[in-house]
N, C-alpha and C. Protein backbone atom coordinates (compact mmCIF):
# COMPACT_ATOMS: atom_id res chain seq x y z
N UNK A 1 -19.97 -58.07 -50.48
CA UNK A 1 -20.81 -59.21 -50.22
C UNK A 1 -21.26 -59.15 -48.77
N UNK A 2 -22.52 -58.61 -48.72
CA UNK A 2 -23.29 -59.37 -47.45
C UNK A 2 -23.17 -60.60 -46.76
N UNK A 3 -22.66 -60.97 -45.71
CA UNK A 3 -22.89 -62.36 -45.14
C UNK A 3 -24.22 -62.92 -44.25
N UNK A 4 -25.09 -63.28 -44.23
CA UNK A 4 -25.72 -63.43 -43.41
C UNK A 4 -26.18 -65.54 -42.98
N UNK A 5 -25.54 -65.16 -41.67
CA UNK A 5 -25.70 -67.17 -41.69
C UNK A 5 -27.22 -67.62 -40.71
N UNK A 6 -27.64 -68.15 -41.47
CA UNK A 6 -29.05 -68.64 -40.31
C UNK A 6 -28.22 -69.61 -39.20
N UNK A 7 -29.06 -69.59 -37.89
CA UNK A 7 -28.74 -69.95 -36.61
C UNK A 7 -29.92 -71.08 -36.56
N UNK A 8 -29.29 -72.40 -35.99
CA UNK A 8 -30.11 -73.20 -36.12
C UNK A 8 -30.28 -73.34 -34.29
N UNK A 9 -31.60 -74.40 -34.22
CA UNK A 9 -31.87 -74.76 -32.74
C UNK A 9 -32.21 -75.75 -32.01
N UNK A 10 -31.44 -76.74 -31.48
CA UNK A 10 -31.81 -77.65 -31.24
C UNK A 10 -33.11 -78.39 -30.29
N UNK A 11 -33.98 -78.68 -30.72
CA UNK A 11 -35.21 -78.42 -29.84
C UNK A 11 -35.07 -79.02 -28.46
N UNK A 12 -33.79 -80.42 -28.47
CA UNK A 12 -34.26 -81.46 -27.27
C UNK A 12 -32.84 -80.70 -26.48
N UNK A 13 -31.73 -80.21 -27.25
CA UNK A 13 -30.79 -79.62 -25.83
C UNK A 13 -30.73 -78.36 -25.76
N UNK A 14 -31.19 -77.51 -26.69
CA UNK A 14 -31.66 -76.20 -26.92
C UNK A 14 -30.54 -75.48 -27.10
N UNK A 15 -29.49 -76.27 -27.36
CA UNK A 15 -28.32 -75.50 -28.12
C UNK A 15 -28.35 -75.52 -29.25
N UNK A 16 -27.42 -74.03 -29.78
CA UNK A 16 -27.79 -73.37 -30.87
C UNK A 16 -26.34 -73.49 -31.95
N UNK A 17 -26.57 -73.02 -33.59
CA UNK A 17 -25.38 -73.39 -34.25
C UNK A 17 -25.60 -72.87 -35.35
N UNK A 18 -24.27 -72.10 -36.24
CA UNK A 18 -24.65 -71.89 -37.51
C UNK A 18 -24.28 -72.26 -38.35
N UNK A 19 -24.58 -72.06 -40.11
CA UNK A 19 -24.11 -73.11 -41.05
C UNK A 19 -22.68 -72.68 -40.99
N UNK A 20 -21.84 -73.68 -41.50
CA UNK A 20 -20.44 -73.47 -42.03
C UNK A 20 -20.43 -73.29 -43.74
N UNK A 21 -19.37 -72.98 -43.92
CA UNK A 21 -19.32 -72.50 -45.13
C UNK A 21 -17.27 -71.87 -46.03
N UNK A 22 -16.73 -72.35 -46.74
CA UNK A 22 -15.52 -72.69 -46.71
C UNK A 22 -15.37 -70.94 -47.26
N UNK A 23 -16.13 -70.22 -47.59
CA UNK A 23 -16.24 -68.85 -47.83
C UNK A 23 -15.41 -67.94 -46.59
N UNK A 24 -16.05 -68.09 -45.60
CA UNK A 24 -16.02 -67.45 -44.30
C UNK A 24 -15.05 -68.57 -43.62
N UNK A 25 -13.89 -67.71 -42.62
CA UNK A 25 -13.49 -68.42 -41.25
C UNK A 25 -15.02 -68.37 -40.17
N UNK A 26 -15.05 -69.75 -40.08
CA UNK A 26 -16.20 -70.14 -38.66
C UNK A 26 -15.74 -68.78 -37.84
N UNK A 27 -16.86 -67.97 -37.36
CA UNK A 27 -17.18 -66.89 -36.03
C UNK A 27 -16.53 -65.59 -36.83
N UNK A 28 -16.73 -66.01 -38.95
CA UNK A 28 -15.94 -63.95 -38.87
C UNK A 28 -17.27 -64.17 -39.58
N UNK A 29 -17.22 -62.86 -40.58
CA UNK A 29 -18.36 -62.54 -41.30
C UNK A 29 -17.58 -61.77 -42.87
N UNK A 30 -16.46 -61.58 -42.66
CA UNK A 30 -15.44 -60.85 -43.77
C UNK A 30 -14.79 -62.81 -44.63
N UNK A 31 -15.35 -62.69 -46.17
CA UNK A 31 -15.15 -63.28 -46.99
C UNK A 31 -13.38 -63.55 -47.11
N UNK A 32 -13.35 -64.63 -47.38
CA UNK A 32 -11.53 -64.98 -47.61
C UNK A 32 -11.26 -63.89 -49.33
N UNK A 33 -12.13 -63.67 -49.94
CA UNK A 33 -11.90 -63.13 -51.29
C UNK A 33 -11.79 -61.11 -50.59
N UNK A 34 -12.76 -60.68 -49.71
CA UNK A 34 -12.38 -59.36 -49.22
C UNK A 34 -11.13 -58.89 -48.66
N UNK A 35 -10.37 -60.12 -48.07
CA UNK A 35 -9.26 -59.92 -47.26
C UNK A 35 -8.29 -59.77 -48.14
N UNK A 36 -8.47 -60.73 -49.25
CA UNK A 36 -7.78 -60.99 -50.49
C UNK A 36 -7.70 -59.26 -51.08
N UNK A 37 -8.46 -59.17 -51.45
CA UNK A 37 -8.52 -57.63 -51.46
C UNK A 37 -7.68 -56.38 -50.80
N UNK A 38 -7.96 -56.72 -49.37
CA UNK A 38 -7.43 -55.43 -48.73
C UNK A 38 -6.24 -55.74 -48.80
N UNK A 39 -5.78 -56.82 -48.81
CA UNK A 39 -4.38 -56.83 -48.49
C UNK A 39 -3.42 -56.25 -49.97
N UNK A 40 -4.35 -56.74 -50.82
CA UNK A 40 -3.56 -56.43 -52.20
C UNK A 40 -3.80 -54.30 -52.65
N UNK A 41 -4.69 -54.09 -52.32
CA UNK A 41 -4.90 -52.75 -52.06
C UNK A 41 -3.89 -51.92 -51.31
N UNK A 42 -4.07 -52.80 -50.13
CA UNK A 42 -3.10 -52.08 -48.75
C UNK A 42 -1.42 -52.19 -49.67
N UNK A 43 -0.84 -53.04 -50.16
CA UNK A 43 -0.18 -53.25 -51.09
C UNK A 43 0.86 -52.58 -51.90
N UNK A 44 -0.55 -51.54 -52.92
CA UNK A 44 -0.96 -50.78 -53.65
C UNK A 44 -0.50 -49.52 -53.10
N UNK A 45 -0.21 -49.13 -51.75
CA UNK A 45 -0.29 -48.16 -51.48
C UNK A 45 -1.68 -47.27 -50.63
N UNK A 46 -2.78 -47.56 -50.98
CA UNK A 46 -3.85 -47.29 -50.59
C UNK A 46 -3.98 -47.33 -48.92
N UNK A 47 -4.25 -45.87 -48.52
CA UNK A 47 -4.93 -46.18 -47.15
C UNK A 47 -5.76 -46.58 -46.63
N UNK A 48 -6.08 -47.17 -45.19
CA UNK A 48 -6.69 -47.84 -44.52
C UNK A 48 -8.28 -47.38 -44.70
N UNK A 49 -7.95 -46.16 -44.63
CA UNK A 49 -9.40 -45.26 -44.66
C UNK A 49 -10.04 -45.56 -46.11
N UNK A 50 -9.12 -44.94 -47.10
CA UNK A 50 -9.32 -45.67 -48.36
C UNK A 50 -9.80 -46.77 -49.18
N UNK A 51 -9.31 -47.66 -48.27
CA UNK A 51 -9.98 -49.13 -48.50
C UNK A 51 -11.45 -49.51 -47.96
N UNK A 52 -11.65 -49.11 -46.83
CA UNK A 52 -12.93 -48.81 -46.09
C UNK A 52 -14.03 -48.82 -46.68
N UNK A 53 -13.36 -47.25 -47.53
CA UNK A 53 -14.25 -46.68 -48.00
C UNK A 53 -14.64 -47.52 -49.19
N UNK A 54 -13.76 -48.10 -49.95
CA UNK A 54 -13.73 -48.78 -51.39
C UNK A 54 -15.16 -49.92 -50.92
N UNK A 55 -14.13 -50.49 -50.01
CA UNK A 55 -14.98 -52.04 -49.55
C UNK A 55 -16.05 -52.04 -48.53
N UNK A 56 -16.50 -50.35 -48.20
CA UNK A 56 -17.84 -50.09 -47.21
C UNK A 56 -17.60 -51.43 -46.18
N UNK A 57 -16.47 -51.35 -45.44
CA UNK A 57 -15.98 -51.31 -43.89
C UNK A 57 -15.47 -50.56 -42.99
N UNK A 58 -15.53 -50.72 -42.15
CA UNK A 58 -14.75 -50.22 -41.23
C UNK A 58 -13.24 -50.02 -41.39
N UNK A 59 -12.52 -48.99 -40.91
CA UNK A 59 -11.47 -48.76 -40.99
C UNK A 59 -10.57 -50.05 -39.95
N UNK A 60 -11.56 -49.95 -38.39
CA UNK A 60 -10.52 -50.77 -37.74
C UNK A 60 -10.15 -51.94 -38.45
N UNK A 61 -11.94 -52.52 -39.42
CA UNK A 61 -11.72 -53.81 -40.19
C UNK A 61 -10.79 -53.94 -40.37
N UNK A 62 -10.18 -53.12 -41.64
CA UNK A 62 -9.55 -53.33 -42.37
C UNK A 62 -7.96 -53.48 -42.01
N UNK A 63 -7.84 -52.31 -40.55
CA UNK A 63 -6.39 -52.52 -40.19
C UNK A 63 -6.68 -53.65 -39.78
N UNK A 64 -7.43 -54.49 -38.87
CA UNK A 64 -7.27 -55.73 -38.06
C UNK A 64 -7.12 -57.01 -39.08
N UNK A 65 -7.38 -56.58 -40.57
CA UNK A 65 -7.00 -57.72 -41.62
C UNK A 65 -5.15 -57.78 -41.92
N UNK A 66 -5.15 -56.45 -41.64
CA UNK A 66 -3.55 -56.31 -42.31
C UNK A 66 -3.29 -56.76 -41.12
N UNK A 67 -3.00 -56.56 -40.09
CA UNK A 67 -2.80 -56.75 -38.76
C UNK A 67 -2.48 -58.59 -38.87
N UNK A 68 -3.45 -58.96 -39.24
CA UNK A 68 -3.31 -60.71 -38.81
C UNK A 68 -2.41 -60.98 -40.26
N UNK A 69 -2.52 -60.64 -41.16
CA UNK A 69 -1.44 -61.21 -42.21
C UNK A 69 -0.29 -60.24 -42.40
N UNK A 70 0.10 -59.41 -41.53
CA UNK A 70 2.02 -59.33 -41.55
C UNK A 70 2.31 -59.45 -40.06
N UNK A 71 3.50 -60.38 -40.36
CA UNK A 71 4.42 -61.16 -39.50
C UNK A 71 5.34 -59.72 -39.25
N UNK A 72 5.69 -59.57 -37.79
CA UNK A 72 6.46 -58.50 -37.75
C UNK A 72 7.68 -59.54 -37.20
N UNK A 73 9.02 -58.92 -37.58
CA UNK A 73 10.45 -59.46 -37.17
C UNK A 73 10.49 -59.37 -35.34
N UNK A 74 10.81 -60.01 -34.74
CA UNK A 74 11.62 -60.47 -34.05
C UNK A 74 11.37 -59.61 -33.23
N UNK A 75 11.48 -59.29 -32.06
CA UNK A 75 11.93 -57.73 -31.15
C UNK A 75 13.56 -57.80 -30.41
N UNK A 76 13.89 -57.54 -30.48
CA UNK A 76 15.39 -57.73 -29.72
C UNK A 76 15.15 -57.27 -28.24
N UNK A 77 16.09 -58.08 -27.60
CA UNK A 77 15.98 -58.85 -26.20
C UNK A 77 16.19 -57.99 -25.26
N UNK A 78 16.90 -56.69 -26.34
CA UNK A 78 17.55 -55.74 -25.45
C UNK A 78 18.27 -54.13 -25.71
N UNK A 79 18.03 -53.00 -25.85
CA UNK A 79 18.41 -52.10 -26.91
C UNK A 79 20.41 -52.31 -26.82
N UNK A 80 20.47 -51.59 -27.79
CA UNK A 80 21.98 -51.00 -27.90
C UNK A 80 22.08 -50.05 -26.93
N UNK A 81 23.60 -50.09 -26.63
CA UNK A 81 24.37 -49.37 -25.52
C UNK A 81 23.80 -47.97 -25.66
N UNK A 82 24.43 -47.69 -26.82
CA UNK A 82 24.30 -45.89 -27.17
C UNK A 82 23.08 -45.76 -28.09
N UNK A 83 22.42 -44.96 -28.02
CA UNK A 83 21.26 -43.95 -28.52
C UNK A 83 21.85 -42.76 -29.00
N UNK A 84 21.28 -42.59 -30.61
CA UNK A 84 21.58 -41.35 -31.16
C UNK A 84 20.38 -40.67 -31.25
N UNK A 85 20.06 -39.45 -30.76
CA UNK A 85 18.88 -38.34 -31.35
C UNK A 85 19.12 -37.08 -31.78
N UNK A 86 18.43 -36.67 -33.00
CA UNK A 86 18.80 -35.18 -33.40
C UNK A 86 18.51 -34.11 -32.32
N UNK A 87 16.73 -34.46 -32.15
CA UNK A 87 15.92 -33.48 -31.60
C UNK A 87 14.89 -34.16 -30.68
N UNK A 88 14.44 -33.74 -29.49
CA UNK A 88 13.59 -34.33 -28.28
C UNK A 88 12.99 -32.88 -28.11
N UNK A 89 11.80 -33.51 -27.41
CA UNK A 89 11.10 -32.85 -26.87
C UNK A 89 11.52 -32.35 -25.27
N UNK A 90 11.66 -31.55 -24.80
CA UNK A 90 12.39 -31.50 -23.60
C UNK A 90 11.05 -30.35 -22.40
N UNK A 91 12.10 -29.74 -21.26
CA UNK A 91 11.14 -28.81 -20.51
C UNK A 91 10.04 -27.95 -21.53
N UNK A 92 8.83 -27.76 -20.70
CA UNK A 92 7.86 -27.05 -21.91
C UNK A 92 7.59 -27.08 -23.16
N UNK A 93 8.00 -28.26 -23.36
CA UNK A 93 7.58 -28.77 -24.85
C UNK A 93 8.38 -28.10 -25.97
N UNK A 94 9.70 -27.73 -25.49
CA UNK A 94 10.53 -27.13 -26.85
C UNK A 94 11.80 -28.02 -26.85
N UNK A 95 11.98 -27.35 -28.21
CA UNK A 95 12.92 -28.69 -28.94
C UNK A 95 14.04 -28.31 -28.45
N UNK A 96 15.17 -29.45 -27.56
CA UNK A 96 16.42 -29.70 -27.40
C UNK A 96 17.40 -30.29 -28.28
């Protein structure tokens, strides 16, 4: 779905405004039913690129939809004492 909103103009303060519409969040242009979409796609398994392509957007679109609807946990305040690693990258770029 195309969005396109006419811009209205006020002649006597010459400020400007567009329609509202319960379709669209006021200032996006991506439908509450598309998001509905990616998210259930993204879901699915389907990649970002993937979806894009499905729903002819943009990739960032589509991450910046998933992006605002998952809540990430918590960050902790502070790491643990000890750190375990198998393998690092060390001098000259070989594995330690």
């Amino acid at each position: 779905m195309k969005l396109y909103k006419q811009r209205y103009l006020c002649k006597e303060c010459l400020k400007t405004w567009s329609a509202r519409t319960d379709i669209v969040e006021e200032g996006h242009t991506l439908s509450h039913q598309l998001k509905r979409s990616v998210l259930h796609m993204a879901r699915e398994g389907i990649t970002a690129t993937g979806i894009a392509r499905i729903c002819h957007y943009s990739p960032s679109s589509v991450i910046r939809i998933i992006d605002e609807a998952v809540e990430l946990k918590s960050r902790v305040s502070r790491l643990p004492e000890n750190l375990c690693f198998d393998e690092f990258r060390s001098v000259n770029s070989t594995m330690s």
